[in-house]
Protein backbone atom coordinates (compact mmCIF):
# COMPACT_ATOMS: atom_id res chain seq x y z
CA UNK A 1 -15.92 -58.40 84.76
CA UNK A 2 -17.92 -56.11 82.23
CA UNK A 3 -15.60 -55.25 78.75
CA UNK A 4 -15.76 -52.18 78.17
CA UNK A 5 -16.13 -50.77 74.46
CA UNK A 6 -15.20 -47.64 73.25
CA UNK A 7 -16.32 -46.10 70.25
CA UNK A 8 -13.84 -44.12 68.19
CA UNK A 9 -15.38 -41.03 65.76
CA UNK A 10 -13.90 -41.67 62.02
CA UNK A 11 -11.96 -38.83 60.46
CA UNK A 12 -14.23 -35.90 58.68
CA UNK A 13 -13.69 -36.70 55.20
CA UNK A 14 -15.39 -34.10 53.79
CA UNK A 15 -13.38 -31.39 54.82
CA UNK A 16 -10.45 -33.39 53.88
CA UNK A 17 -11.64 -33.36 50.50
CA UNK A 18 -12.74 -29.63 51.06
CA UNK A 19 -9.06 -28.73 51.57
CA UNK A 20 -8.05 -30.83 49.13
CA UNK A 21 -10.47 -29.00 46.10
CA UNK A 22 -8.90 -25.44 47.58
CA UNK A 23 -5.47 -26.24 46.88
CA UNK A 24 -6.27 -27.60 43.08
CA UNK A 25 -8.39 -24.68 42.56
CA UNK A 26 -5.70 -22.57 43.57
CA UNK A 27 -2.87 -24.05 41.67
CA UNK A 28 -5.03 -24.36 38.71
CA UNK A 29 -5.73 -20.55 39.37
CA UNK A 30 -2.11 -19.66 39.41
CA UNK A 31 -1.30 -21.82 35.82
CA UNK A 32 -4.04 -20.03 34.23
CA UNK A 33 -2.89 -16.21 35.55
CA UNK A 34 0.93 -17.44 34.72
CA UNK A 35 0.69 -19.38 31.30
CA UNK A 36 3.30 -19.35 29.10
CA UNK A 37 3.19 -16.84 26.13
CA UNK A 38 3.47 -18.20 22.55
CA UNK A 39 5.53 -16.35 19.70
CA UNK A 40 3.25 -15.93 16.33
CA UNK A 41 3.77 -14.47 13.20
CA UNK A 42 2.17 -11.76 12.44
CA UNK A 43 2.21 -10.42 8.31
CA UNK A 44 -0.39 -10.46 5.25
CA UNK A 45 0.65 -10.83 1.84
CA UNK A 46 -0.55 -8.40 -0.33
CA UNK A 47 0.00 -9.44 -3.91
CA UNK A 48 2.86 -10.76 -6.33
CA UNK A 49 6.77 -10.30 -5.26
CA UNK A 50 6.78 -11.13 -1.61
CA UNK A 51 5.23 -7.72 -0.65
CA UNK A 52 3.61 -7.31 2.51
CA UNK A 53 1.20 -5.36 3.92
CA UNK A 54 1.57 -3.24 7.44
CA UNK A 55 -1.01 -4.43 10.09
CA UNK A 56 -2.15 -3.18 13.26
CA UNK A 57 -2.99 -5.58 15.83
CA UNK A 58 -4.38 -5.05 19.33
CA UNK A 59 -2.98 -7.36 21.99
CA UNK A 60 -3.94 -8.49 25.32
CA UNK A 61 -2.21 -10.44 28.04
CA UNK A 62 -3.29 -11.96 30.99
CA UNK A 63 -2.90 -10.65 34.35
CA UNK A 64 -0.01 -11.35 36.47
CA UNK A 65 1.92 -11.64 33.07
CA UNK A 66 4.03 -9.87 31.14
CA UNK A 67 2.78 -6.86 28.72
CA UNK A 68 2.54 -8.13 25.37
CA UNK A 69 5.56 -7.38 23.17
CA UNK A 70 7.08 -7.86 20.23
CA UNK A 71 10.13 -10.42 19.79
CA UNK A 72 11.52 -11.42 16.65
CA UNK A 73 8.44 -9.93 14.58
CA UNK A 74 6.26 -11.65 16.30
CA UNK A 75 4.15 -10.89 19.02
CA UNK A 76 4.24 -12.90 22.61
CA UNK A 77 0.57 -13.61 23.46
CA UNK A 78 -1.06 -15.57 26.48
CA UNK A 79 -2.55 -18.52 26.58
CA UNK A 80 -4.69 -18.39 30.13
CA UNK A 81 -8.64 -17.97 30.35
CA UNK A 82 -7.99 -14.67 32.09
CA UNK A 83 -6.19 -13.28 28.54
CA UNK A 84 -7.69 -9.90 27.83
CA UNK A 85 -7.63 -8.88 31.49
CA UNK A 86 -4.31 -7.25 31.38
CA UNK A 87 -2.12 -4.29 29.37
CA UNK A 88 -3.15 -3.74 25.89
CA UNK A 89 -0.47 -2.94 23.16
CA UNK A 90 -0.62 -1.85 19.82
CA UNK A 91 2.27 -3.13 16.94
CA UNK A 92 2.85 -2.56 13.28
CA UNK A 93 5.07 -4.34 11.49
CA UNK A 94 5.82 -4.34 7.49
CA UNK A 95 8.72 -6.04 5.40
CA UNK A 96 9.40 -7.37 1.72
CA UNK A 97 9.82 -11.65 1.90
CA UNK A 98 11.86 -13.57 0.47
CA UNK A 99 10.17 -15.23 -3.20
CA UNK A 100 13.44 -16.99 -4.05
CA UNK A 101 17.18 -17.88 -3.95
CA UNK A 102 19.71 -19.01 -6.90
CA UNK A 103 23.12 -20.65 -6.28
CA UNK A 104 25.58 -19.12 -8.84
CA UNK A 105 28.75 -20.93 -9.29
CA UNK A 106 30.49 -23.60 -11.90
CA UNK A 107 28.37 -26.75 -12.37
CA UNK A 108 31.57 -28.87 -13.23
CA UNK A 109 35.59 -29.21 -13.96
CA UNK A 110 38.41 -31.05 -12.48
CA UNK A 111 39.44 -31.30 -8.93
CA UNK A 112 40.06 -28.52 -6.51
CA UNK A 113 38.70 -25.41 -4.64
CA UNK A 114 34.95 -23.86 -6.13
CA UNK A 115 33.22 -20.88 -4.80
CA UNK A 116 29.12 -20.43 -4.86
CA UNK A 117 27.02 -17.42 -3.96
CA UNK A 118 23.01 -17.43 -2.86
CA UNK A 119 21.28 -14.58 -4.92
CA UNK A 120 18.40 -14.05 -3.67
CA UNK A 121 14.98 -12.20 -5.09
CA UNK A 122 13.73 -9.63 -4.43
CA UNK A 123 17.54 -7.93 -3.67
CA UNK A 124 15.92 -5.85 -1.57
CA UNK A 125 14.34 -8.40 0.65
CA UNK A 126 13.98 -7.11 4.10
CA UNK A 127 17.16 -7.85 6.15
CA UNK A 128 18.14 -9.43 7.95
CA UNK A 129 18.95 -12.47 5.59
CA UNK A 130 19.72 -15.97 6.96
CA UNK A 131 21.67 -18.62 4.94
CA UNK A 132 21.84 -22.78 5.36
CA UNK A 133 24.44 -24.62 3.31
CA UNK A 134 23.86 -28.36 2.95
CA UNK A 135 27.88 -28.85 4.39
CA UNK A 136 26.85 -26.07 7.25
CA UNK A 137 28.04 -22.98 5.91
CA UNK A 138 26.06 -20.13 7.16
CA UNK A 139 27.20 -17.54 4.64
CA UNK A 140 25.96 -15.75 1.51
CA UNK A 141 29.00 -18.05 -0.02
CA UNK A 142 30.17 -21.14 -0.02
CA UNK A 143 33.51 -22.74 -0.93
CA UNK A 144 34.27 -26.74 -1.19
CA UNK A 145 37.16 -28.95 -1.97
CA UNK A 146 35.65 -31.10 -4.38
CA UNK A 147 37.27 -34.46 -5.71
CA UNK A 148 36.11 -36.19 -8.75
CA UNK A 149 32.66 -36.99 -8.53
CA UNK A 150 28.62 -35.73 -8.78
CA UNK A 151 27.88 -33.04 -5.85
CA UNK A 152 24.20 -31.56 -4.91
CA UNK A 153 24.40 -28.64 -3.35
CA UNK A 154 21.58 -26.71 -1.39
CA UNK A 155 21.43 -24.08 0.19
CA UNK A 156 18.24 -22.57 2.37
CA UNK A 157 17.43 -18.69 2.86
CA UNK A 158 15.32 -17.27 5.20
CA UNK A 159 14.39 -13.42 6.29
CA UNK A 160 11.39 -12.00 9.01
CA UNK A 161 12.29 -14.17 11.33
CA UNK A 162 11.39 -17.08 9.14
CA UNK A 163 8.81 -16.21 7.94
CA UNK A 164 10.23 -16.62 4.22
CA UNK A 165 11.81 -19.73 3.03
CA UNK A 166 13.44 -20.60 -0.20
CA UNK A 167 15.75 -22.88 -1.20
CA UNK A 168 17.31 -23.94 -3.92
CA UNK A 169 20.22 -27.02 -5.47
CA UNK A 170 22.67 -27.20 -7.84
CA UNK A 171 24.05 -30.10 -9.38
CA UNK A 172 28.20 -29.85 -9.81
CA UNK A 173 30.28 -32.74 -11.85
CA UNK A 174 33.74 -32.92 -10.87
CA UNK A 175 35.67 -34.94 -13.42
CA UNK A 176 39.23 -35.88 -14.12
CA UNK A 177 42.44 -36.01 -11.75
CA UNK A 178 44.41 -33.03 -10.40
CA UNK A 179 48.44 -32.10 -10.69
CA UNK A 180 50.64 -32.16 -13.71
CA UNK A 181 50.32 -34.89 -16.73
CA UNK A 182 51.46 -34.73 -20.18
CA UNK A 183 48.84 -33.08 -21.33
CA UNK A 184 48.23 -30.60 -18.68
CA UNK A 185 52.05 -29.54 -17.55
CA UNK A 186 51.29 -26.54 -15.86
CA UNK A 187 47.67 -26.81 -13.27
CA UNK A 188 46.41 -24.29 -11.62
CA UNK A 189 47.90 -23.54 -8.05
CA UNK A 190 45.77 -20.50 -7.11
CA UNK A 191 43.72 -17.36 -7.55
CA UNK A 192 42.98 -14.04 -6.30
CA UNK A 193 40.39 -11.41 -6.50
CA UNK A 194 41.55 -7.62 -6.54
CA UNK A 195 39.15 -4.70 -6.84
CA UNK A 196 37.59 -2.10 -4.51
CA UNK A 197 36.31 -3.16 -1.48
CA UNK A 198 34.05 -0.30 -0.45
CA UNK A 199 31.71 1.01 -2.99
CA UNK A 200 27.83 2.85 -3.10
CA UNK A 201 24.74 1.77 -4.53
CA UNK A 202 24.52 1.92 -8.19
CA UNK A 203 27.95 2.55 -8.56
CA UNK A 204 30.31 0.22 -10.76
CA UNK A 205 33.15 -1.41 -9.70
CA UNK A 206 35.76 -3.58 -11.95
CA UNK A 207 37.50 -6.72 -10.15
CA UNK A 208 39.95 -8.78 -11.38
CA UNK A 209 41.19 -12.58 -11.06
CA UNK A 210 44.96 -13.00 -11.04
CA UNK A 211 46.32 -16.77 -11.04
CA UNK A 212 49.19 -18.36 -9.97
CA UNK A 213 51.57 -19.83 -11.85
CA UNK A 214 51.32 -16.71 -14.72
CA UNK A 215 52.22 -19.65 -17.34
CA UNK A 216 49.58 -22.18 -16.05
CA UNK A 217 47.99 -24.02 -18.87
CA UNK A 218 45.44 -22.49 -21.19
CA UNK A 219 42.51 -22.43 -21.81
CA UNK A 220 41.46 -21.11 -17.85
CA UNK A 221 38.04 -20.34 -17.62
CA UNK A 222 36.74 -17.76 -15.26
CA UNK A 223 33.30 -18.30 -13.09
CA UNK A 224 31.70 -15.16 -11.58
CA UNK A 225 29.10 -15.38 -8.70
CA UNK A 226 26.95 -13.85 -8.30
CA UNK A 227 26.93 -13.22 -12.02
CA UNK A 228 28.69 -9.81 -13.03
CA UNK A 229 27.20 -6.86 -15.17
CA UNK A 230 29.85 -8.28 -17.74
CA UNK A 231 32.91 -9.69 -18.19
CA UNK A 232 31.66 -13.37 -17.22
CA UNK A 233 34.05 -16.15 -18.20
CA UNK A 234 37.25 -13.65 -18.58
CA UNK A 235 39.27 -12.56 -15.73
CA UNK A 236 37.91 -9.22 -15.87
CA UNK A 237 34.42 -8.68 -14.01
CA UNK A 238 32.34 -5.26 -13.39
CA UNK A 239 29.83 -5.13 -10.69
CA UNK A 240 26.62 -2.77 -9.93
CA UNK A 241 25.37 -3.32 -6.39
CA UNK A 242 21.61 -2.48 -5.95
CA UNK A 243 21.47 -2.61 -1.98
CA UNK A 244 23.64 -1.43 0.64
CA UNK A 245 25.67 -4.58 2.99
CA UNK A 246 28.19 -6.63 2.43
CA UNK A 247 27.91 -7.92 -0.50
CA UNK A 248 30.29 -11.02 -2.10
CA UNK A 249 32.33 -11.24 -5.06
CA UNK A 250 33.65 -14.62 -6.05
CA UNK A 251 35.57 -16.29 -8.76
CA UNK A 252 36.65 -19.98 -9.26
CA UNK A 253 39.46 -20.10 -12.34
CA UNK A 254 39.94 -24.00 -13.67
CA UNK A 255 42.14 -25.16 -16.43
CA UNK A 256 43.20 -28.99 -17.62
CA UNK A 257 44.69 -29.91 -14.20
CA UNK A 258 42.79 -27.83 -11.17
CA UNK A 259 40.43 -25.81 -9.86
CA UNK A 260 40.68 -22.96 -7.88
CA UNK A 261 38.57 -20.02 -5.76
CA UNK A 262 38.67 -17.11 -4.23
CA UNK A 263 36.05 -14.50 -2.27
CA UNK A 264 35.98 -11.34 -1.05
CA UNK A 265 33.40 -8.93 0.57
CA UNK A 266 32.82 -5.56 -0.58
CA UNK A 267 30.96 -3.00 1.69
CA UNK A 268 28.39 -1.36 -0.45
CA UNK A 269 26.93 2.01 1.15
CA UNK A 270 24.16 3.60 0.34
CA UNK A 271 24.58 6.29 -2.70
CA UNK A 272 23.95 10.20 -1.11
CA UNK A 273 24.00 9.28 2.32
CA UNK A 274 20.58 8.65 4.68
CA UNK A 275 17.57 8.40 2.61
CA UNK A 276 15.33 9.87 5.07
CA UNK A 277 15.90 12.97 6.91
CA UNK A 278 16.89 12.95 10.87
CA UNK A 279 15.06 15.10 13.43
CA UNK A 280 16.47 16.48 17.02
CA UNK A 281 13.79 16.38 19.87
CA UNK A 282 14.22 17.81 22.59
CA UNK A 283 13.47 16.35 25.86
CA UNK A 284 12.29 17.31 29.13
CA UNK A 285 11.15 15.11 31.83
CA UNK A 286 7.47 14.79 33.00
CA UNK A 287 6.76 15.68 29.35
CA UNK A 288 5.44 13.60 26.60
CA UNK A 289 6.11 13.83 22.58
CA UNK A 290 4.02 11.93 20.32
């Protein structure tokens, strides 16, 4: 009996590898038309005082992606090999940074409430302005319940979508224990601030710290922030608001046996009304105003 053998053909490997090479050079064609977009900065400083200079820049993106835009001041560009191939755009952008911030506020007494403000420099630092307290408070102000002790304090501004940063600390040394003693019969139990609440720019305004009880100890001393025109360390302040916003006024009042805070926000407008005047176009479709 003859065997017979039979000869089987192995598979075509090269067009297995053929097909193989296609799809990556596809995929990797699609990741290249569809990469991601990064957000950058884009401002020049142009001297002393946190000025800075407009610029125009001329953006491309890639093809199959978004036109390039602008979010948060800064500009989403593409990252594939095919950038340029796409919609052009054309942005200019201009704003006044941040060069500093100061915390203004007591640096000591006995227990209780204290109130701190962030000043920051320029004042007319182009809004909007961001603010990190070291205990998480997110506000121009901050107000703690201290207990005998040292504190640091920081807080962290920012402004053009962080492209500023400042920060600054304050050291605070609460001393002594709170409530009545012999020496100290009457503490503190509470403050307020009165004054007006809605004022323009340049204007001044007079505020005033009222305690309760009326017969609590003397001597009460009177803390400010952000520091007044004048009137610091009496219960009488005056205030001159350079820029328009909400703007805080704050006063912590201590004697021998506590020490207590209080804030409010005043709504500063801007003196004579718009500073630049307001035009009225008319539209009409299919037509185009430049």
């Amino acid at each position: 009996m003859k065997a017979i053998l039979r000869y089987t053909k192995p598979p075509h490997r090269p067009a297995l590898f053929g097909v193989a090479g296609a799809l990556f050079a596809t995929l990797l064609l699609i990741g290249i038309v569809a990469a991601a977009g990064e957000s950058l900065p884009r401002f020049v400083i142009a001297g002393a005082g946190g000025q800075t200079a407009a610029g125009n820049y001329r953006l491309l993106s890639a093809v199959g992606q978004p036109a390039a835009g602008t979010v948060q001041n800064g500009t989403k560009l593409c990252s594939g090999f095919v950038c340029g191939q796409g919609v052009s755009t054309t942005n200019t952008i201009s704003g006044t940074l941040l060069a500093a911030v100061t915390i203004n506020g007591p640096t000591g007494g006995p227990p209780g409430s204290y109130f701190f403000t962030a000043v920051i420099s320029p004042a007319n630092a182009t809004p909007p302005i961001t603010y990190l307290w070291d205990n998480g408070d997110g506000a121009v102000f901050s107000s703690r319940t201290l207990v005998s002790g040292t504190y640091r304090l920081v807080v962290t501004a920012t402004n053009i979508a962080a492209s500023a940063v400042v920060t600054d600390d304050l050291v605070v040394t609460v001393t002594g224990e709170s409530g009545p003693s012999a020496s100290c019969p009457n503490p503190l139990a509470g403050v307020t601030v009165s004054g007006p609440l809605t004022v323009t720019t340049g204007s001044t305004a007079a505020y005033a710290a009222t305690i309760t009880p009326t017969g609590a100890t003397t001597p009460i001393t009177y803390t400010w922030s952000p520091s007044p025109a004048s009137g610091q360390g009496t219960p009488n302040a005056t205030y001159s608001f350079p820029v328009s916003g909400g703007q805080p006024v704050a006063v912590t009042a201590q004697n021998c046996g506590a020490s207590r805070g209080a804030e409010v926000t005043v709504n500063v407008s801007p003196s004579g009304g718009p500073s630049t005047p307001r035009y009225f176009i008319p539209y009409a479709p299919d037509q185009e105003t430049t």
